[in-house]
N, C-alpha and C. Protein backbone atom coordinates (compact mmCIF):
# COMPACT_ATOMS: atom_id res chain seq x y z
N UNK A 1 -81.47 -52.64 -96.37
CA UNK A 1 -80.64 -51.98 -97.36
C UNK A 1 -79.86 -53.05 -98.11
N UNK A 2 -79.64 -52.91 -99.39
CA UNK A 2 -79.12 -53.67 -100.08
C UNK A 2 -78.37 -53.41 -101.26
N UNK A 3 -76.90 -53.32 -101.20
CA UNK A 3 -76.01 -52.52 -101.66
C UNK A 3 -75.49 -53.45 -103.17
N UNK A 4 -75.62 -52.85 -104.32
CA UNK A 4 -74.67 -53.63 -105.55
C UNK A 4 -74.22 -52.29 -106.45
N UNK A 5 -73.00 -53.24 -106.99
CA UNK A 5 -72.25 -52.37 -107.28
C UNK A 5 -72.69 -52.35 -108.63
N UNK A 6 -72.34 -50.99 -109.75
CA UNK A 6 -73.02 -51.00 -110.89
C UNK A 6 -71.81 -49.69 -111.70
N UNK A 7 -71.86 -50.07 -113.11
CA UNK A 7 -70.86 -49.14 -113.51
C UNK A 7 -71.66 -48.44 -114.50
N UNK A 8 -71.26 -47.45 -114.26
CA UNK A 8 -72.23 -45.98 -115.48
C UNK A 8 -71.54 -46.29 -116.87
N UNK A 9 -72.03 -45.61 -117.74
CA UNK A 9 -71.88 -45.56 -118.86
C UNK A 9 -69.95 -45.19 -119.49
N UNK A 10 -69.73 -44.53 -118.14
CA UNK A 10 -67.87 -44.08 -118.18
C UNK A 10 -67.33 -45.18 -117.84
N UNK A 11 -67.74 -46.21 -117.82
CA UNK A 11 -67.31 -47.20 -116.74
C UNK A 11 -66.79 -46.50 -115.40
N UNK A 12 -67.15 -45.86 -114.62
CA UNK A 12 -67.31 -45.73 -113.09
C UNK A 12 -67.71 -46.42 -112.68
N UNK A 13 -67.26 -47.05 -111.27
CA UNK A 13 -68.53 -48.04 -110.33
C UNK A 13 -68.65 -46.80 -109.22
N UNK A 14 -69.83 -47.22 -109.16
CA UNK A 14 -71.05 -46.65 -108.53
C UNK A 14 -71.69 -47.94 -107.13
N UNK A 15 -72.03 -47.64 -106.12
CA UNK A 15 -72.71 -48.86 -105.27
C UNK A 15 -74.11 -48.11 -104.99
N UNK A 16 -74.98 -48.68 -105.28
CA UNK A 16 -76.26 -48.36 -105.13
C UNK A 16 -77.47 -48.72 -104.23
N UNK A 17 -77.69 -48.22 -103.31
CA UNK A 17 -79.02 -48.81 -103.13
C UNK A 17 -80.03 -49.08 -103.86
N UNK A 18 -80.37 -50.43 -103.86
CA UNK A 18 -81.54 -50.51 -104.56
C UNK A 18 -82.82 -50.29 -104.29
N UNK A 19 -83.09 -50.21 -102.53
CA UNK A 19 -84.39 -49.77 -102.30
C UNK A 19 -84.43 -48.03 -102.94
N UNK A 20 -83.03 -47.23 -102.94
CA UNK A 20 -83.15 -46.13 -103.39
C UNK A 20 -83.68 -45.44 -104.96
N UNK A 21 -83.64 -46.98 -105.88
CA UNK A 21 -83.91 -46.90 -106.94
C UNK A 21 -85.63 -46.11 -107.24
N UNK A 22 -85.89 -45.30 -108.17
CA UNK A 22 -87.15 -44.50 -108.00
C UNK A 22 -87.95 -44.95 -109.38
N UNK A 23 -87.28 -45.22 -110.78
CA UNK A 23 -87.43 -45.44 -111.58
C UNK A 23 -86.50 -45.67 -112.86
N UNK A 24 -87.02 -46.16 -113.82
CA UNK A 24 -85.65 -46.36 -114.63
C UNK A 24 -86.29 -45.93 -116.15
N UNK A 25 -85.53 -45.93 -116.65
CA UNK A 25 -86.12 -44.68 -118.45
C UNK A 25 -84.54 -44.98 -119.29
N UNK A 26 -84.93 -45.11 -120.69
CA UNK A 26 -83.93 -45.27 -121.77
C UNK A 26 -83.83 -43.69 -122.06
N UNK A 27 -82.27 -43.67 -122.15
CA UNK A 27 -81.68 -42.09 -122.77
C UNK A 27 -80.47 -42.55 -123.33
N UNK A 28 -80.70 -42.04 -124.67
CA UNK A 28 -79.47 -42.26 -125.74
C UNK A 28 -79.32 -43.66 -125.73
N UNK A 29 -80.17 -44.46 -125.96
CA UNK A 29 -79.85 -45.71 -126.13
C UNK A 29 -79.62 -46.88 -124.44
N UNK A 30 -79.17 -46.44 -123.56
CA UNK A 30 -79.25 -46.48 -122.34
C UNK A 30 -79.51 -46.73 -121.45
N UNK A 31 -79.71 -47.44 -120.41
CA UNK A 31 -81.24 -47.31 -118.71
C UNK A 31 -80.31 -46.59 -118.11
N UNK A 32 -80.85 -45.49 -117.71
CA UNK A 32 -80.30 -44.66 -116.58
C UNK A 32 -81.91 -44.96 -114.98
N UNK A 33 -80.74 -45.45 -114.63
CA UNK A 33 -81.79 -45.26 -112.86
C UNK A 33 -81.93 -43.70 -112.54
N UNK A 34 -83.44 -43.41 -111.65
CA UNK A 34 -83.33 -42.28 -111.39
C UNK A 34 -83.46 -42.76 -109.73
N UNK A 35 -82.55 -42.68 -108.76
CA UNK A 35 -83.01 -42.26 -107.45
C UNK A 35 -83.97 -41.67 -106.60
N UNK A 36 -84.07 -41.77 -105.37
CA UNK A 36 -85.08 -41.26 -105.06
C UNK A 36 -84.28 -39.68 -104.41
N UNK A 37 -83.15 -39.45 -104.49
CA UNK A 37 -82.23 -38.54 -104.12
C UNK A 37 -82.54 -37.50 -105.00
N UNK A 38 -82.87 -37.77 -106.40
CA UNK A 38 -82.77 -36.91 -107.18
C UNK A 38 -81.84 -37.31 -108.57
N UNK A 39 -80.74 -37.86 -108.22
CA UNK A 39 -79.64 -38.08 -109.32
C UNK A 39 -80.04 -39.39 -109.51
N UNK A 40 -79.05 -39.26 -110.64
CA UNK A 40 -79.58 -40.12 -111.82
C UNK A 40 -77.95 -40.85 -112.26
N UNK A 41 -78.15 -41.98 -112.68
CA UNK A 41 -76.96 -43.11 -113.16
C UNK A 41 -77.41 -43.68 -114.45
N UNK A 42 -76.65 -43.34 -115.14
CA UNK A 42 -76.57 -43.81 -116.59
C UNK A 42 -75.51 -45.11 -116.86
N UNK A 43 -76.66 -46.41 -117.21
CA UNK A 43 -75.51 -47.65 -116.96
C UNK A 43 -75.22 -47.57 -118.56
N UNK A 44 -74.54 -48.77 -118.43
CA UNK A 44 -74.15 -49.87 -119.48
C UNK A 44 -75.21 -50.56 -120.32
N UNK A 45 -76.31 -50.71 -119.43
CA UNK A 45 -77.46 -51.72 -119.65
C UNK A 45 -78.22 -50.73 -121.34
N UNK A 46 -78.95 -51.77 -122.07
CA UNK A 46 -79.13 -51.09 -123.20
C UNK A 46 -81.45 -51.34 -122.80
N UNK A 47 -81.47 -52.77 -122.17
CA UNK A 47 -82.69 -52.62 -121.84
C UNK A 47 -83.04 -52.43 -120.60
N UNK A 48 -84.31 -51.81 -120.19
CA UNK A 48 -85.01 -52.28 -118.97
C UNK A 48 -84.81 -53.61 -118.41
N UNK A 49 -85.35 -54.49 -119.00
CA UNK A 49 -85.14 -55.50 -118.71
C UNK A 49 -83.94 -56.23 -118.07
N UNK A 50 -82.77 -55.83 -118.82
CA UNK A 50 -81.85 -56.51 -118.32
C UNK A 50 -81.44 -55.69 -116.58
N UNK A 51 -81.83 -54.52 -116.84
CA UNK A 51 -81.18 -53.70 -115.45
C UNK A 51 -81.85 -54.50 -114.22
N UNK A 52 -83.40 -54.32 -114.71
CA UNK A 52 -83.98 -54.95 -113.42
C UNK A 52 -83.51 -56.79 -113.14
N UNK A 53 -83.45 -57.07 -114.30
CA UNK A 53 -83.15 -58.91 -113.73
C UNK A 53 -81.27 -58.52 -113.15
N UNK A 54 -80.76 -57.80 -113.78
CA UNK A 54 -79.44 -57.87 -112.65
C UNK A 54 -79.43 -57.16 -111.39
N UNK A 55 -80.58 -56.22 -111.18
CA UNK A 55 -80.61 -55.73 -109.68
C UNK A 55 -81.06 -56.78 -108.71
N UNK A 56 -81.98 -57.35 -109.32
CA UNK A 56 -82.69 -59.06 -108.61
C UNK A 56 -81.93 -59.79 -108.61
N UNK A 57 -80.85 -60.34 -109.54
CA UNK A 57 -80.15 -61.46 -108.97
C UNK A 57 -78.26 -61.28 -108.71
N UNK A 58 -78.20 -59.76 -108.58
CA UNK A 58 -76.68 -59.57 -108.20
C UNK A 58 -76.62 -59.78 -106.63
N UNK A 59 -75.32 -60.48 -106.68
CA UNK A 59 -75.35 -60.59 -104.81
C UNK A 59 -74.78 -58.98 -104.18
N UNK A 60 -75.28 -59.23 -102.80
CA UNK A 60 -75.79 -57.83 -102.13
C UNK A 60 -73.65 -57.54 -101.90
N UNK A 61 -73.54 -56.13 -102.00
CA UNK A 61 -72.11 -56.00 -101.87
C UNK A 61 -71.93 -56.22 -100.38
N UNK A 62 -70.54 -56.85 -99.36
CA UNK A 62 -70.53 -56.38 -98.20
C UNK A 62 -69.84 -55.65 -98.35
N UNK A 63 -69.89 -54.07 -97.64
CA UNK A 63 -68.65 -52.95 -97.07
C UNK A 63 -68.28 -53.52 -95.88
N UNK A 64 -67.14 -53.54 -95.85
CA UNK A 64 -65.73 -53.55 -94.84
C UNK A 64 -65.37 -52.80 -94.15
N UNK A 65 -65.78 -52.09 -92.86
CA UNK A 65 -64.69 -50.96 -92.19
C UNK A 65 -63.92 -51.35 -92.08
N UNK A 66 -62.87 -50.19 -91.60
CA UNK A 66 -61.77 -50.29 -90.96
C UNK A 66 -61.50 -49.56 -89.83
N UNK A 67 -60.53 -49.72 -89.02
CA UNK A 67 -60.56 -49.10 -87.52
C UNK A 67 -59.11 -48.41 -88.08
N UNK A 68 -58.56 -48.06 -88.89
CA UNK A 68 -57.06 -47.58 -89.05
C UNK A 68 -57.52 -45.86 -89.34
């Protein structure tokens, strides 16, 4: 599993799996990822291209528990 963080089109961040990624498609100008969940994330990104070279070279997020 390999977790990066990514902000939608509202600027929301979002953390994503990327093995979860299913496919990716331009809407309204756009790359929205589609999951393999079903839902769908509408970035920032304007090409394909750029989404996939930043899913390949963003470093993987670590999550932090906490015991509190």
């Amino acid at each position: 599993m390999r977790l990066v963080e990514i902000f939608d089109k509202n600027e929301e961040r979002f953390v994503i799996n990327v093995d979860h990624i299913s496919s990716f498609r331009i809407e309204q100008g756009l790359v929205c990822l589609l999951l393999a969940s079903g839902e769908s994330v509408h970035t920032l990104f304007t090409t394909i291209e750029a989404a996939v070279d930043f899913l390949f070279r963003s470093q993987s997020l670590i999550l932090r528990g906490t015991n509190e």
